[in-house]
PDB file of N, CA and C in Angstrom:
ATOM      1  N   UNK A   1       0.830  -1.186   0.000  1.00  0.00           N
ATOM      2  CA  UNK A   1       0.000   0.000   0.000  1.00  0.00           C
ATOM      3  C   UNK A   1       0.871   1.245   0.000  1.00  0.00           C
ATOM      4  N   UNK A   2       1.636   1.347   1.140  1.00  0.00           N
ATOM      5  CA  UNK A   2       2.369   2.486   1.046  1.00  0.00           C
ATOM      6  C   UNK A   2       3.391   2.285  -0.516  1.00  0.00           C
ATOM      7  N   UNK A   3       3.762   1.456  -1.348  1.00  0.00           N
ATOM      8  CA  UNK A   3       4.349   1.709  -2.523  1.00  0.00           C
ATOM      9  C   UNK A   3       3.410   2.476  -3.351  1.00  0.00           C
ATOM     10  N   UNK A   4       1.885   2.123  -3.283  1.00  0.00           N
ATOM     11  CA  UNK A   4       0.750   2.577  -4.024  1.00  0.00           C
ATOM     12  C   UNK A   4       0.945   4.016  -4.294  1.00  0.00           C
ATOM     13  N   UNK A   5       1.159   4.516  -2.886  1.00  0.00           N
ATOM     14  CA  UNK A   5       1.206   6.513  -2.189  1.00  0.00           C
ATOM     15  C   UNK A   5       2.203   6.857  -3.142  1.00  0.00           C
ATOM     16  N   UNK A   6       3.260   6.352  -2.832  1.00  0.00           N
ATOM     17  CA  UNK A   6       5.032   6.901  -3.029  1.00  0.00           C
ATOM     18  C   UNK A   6       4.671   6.889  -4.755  1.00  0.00           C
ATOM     19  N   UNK A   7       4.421   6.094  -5.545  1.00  0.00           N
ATOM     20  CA  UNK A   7       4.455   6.084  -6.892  1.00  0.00           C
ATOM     21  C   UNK A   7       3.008   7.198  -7.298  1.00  0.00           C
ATOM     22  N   UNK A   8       2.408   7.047  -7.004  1.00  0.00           N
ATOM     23  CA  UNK A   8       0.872   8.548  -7.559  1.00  0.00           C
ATOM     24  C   UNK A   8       1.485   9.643  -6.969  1.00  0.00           C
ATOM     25  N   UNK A   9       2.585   9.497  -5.866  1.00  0.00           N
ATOM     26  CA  UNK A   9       2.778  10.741  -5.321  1.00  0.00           C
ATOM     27  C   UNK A   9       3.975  11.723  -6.232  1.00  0.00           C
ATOM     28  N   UNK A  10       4.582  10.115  -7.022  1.00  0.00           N
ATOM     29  CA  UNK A  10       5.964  10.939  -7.685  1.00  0.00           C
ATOM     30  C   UNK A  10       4.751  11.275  -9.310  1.00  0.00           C
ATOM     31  N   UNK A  11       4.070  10.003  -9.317  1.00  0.00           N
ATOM     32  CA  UNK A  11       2.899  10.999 -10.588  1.00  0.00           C
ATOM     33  C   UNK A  11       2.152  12.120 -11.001  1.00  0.00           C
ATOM     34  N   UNK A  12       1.766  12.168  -9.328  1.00  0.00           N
ATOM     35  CA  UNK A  12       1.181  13.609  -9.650  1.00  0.00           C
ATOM     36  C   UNK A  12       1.797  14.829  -9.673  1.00  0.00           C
ATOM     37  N   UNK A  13       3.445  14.661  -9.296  1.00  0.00           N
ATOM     38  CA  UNK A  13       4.372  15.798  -8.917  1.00  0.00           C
ATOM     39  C   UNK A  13       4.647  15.692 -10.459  1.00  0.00           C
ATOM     40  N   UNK A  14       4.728  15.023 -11.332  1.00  0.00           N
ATOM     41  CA  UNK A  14       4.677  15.108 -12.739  1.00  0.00           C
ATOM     42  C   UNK A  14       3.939  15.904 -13.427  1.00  0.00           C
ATOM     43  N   UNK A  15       3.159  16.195 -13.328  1.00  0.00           N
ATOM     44  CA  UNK A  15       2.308  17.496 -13.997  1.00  0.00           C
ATOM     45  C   UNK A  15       1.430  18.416 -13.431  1.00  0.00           C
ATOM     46  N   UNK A  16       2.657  18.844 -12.388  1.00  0.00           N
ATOM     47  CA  UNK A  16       2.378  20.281 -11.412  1.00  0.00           C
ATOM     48  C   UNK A  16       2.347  21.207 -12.174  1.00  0.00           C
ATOM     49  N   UNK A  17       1.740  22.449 -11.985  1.00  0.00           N
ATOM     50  CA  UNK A  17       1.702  23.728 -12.526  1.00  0.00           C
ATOM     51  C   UNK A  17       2.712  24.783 -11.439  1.00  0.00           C
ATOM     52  N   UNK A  18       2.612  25.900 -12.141  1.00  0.00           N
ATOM     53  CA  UNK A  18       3.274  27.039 -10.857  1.00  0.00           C
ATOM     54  C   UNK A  18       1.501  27.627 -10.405  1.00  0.00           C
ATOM     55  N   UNK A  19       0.955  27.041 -10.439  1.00  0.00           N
ATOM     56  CA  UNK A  19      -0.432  28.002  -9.695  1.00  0.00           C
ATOM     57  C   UNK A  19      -0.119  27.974  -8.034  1.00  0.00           C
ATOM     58  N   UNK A  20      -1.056  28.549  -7.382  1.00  0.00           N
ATOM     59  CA  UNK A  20      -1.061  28.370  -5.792  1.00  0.00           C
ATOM     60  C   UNK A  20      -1.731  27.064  -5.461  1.00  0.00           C
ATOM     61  N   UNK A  21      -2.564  26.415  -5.680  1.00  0.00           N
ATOM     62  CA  UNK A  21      -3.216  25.369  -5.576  1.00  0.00           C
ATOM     63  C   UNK A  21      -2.009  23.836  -6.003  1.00  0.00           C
ATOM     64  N   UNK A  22      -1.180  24.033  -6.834  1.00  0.00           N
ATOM     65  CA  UNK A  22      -0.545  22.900  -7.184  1.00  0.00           C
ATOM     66  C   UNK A  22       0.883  23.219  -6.455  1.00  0.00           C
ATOM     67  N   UNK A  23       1.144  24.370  -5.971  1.00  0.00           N
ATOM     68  CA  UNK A  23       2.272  24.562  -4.530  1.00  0.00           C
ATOM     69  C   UNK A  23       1.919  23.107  -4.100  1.00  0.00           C
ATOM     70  N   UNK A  24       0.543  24.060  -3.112  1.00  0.00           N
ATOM     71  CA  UNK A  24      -0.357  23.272  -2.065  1.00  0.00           C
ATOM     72  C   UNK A  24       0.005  21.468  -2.084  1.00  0.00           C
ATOM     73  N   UNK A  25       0.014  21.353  -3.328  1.00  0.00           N
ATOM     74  CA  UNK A  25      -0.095  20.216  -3.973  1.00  0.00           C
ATOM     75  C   UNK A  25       1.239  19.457  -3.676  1.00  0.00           C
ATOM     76  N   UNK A  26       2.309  20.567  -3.827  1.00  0.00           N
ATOM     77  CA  UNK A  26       3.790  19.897  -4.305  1.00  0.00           C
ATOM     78  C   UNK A  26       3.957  19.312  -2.414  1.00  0.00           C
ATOM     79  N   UNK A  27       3.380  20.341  -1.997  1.00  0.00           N
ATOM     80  CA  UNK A  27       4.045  19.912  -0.323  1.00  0.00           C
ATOM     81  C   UNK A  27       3.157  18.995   0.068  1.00  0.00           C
ATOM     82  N   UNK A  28       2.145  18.541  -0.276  1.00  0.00           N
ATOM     83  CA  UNK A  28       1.403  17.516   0.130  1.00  0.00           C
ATOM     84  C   UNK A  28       2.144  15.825  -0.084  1.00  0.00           C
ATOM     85  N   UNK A  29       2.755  16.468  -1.259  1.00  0.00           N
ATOM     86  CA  UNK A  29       3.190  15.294  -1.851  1.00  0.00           C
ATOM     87  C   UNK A  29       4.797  14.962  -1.428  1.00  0.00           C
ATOM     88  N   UNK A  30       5.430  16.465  -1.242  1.00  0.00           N
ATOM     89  CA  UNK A  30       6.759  15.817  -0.699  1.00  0.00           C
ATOM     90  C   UNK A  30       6.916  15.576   0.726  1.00  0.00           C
ATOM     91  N   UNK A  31       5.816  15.695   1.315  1.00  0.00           N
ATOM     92  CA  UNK A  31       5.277  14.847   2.723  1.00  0.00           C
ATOM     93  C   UNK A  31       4.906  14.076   2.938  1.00  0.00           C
ATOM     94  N   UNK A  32       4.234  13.189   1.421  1.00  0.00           N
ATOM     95  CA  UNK A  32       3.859  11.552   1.351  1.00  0.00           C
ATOM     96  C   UNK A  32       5.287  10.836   1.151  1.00  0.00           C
ATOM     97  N   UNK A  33       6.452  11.731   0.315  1.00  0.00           N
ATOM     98  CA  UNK A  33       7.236  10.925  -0.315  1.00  0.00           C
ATOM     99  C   UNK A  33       8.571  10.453   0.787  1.00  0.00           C
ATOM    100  N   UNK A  34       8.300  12.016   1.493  1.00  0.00           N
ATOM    101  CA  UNK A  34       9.394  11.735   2.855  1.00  0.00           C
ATOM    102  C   UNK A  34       8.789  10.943   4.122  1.00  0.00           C
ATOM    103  N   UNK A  35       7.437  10.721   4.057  1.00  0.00           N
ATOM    104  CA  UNK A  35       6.937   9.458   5.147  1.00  0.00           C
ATOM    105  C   UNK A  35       7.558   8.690   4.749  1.00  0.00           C
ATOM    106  N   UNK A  36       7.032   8.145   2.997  1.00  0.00           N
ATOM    107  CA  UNK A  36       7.297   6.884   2.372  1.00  0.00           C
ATOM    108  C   UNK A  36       8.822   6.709   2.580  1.00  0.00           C
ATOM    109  N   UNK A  37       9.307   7.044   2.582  1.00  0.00           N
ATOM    110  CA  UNK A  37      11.065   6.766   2.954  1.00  0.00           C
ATOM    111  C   UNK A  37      11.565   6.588   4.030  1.00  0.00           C
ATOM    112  N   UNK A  38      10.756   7.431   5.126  1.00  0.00           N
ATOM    113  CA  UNK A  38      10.908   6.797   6.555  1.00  0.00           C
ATOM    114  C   UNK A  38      10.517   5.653   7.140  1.00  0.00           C
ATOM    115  N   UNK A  39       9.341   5.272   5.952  1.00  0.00           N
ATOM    116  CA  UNK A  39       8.826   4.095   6.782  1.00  0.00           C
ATOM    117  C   UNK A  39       9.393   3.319   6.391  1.00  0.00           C
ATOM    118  N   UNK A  40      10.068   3.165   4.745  1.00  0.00           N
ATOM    119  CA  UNK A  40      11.036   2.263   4.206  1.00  0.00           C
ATOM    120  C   UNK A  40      11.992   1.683   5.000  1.00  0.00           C
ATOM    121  N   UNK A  41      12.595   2.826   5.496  1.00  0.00           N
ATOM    122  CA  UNK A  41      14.169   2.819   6.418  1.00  0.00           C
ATOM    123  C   UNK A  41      13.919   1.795   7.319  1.00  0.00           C
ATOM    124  N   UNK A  42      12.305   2.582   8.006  1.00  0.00           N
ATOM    125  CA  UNK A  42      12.344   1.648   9.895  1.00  0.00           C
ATOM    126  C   UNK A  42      11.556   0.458   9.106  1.00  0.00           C
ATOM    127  N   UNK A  43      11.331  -0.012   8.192  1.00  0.00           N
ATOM    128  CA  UNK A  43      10.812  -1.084   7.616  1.00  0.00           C
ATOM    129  C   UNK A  43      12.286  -2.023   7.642  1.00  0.00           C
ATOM    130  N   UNK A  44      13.254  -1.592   6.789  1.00  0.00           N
ATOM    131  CA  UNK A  44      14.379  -2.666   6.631  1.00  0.00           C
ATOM    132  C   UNK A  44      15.163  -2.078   7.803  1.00  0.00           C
ATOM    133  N   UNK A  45      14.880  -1.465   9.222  1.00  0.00           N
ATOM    134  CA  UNK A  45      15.775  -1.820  10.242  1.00  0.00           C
ATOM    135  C   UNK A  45      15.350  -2.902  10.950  1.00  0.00           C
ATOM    136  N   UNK A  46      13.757  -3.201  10.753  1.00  0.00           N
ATOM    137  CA  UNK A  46      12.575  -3.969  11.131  1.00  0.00           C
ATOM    138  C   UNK A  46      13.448  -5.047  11.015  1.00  0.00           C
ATOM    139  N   UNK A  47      13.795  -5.564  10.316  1.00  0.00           N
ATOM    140  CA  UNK A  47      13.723  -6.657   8.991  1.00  0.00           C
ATOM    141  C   UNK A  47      14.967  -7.711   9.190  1.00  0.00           C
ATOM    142  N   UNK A  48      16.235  -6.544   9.586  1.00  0.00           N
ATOM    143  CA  UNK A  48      17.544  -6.779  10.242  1.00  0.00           C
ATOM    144  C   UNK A  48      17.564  -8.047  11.219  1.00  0.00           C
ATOM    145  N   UNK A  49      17.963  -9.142  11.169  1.00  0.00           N
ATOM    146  CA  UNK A  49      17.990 -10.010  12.339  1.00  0.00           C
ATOM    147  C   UNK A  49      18.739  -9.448  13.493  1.00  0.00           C
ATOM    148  N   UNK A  50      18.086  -9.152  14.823  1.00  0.00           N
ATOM    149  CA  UNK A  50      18.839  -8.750  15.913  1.00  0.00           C
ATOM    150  C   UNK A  50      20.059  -9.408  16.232  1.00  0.00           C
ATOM    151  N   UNK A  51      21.068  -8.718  16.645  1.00  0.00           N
ATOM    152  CA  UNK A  51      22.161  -9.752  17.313  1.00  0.00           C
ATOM    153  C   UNK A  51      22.012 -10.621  18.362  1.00  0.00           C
ATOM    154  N   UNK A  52      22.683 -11.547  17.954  1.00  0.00           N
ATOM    155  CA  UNK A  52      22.246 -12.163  19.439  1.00  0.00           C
ATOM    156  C   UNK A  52      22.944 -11.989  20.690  1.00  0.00           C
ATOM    157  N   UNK A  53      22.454 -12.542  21.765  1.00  0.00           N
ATOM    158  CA  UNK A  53      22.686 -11.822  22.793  1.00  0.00           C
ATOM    159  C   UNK A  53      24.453 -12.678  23.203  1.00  0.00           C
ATOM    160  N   UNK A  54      25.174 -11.448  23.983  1.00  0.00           N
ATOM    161  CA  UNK A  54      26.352 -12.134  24.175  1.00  0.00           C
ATOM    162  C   UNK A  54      26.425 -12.794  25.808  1.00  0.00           C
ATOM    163  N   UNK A  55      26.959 -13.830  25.331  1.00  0.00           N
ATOM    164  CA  UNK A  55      27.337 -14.235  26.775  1.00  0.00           C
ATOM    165  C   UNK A  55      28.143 -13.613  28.020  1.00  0.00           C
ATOM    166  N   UNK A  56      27.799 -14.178  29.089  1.00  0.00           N
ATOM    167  CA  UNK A  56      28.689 -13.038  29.987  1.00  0.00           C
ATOM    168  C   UNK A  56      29.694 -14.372  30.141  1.00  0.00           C
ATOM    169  N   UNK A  57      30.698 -13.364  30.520  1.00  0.00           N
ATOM    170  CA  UNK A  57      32.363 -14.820  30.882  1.00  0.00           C
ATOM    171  C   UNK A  57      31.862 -15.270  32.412  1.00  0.00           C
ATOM    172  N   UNK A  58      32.369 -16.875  32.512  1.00  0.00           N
ATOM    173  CA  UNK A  58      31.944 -17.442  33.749  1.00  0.00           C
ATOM    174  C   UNK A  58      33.344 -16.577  34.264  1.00  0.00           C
ATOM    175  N   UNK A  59      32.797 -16.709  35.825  1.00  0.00           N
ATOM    176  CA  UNK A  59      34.103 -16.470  37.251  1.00  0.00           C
ATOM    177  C   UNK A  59      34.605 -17.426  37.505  1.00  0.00           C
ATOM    178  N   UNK A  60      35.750 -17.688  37.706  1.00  0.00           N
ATOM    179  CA  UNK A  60      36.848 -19.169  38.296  1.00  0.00           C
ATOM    180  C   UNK A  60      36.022 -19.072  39.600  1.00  0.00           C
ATOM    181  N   UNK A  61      36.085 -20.210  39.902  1.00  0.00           N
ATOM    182  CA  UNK A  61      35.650 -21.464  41.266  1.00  0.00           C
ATOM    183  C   UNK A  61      36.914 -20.203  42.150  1.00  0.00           C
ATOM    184  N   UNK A  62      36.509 -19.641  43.114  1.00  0.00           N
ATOM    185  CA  UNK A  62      37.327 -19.513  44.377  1.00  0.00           C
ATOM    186  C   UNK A  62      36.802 -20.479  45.440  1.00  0.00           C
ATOM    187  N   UNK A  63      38.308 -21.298  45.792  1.00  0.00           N
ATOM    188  CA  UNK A  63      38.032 -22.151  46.620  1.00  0.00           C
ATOM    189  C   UNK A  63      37.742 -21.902  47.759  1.00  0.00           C
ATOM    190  N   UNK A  64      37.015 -22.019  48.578  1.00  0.00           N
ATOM    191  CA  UNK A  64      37.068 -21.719  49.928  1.00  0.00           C
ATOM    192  C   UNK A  64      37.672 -22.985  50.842  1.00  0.00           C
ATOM    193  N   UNK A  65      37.899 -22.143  51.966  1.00  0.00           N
ATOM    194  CA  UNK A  65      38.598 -22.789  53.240  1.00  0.00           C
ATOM    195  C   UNK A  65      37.310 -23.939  53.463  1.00  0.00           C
ATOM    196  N   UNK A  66      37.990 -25.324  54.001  1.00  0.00           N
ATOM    197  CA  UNK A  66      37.798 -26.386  54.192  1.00  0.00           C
ATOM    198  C   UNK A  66      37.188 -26.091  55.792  1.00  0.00           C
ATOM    199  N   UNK A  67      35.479 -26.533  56.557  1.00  0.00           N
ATOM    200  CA  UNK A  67      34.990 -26.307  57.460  1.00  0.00           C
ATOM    201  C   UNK A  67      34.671 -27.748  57.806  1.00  0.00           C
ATOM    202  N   UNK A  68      35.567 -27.358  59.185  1.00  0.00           N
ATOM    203  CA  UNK A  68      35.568 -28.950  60.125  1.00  0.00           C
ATOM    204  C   UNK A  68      34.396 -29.420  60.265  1.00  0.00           C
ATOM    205  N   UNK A  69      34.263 -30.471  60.327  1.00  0.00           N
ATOM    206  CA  UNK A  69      32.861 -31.488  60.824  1.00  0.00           C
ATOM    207  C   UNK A  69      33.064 -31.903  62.070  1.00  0.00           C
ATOM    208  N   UNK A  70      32.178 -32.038  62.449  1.00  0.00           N
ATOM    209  CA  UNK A  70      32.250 -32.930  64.101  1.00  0.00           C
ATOM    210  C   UNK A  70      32.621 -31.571  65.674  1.00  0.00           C
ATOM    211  N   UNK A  71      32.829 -32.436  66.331  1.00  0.00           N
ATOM    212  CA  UNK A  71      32.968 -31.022  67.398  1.00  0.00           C
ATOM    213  C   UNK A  71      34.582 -30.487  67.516  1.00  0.00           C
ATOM    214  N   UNK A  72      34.675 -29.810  68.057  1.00  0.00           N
ATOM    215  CA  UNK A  72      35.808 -28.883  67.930  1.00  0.00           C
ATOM    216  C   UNK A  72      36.832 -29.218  68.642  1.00  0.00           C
ATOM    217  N   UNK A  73      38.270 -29.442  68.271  1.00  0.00           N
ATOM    218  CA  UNK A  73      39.037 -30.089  68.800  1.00  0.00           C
ATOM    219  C   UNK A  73      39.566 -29.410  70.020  1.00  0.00           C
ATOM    220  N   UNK A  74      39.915 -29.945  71.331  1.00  0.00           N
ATOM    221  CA  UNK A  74      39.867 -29.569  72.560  1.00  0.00           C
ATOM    222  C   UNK A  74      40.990 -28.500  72.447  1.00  0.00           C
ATOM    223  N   UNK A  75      41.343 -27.497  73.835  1.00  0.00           N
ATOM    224  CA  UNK A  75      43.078 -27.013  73.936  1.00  0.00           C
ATOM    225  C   UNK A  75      43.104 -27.515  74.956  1.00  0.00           C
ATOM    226  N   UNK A  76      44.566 -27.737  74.807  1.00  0.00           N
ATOM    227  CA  UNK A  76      45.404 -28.442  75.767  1.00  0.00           C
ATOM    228  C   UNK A  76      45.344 -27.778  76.957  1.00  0.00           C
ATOM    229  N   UNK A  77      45.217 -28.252  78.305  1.00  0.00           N
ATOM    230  CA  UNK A  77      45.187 -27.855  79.388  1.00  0.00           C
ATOM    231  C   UNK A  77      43.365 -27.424  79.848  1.00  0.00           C
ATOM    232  N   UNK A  78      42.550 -27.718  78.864  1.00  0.00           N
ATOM    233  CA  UNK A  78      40.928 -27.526  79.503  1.00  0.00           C
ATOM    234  C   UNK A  78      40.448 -28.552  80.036  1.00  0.00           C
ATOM    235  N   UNK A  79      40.766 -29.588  80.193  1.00  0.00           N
ATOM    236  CA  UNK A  79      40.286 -30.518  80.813  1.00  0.00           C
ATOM    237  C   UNK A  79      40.242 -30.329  82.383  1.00  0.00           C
TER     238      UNK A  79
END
């Protein structure tokens, strides 16, 4: 549809006059022709396959300190 606009629009700018009425005319039309091109544009940015998304880098394993099991080994002299 919008190709329909853009092509009658470059037709009818084809046999403009200099009157005041076919001015009227010219800016009507170079306001269909500059939509039609904008929508073109965001049409094939549309269209673009997005990138895909990047991975984030894994973090190295920090090891942690080794936590005793069982009960806690006595000090010398509490007994």
């Amino acid at each position: 549809m919008l190709t329909g606009y853009y092509l009658t629009a470059e037709r009818l700018a084809l046999n403009l006059k200099d009157d005041p009425e076919s001015e009227m005319r010219r800016r009507i039309i170079d306001q269909v022709l500059g939509a039609s091109a904008r929508m073109n544009n965001a049409a094939q940015d549309a269209a673009e396959p997005p990138a895909p998304p990047r991975r984030k880098k894994k973090k190295a394993a920090v090891p942690t300190r080794a936590v005793p099991v069982g009960p806690p080994p006595l000090m010398p002299g509490s007994r």
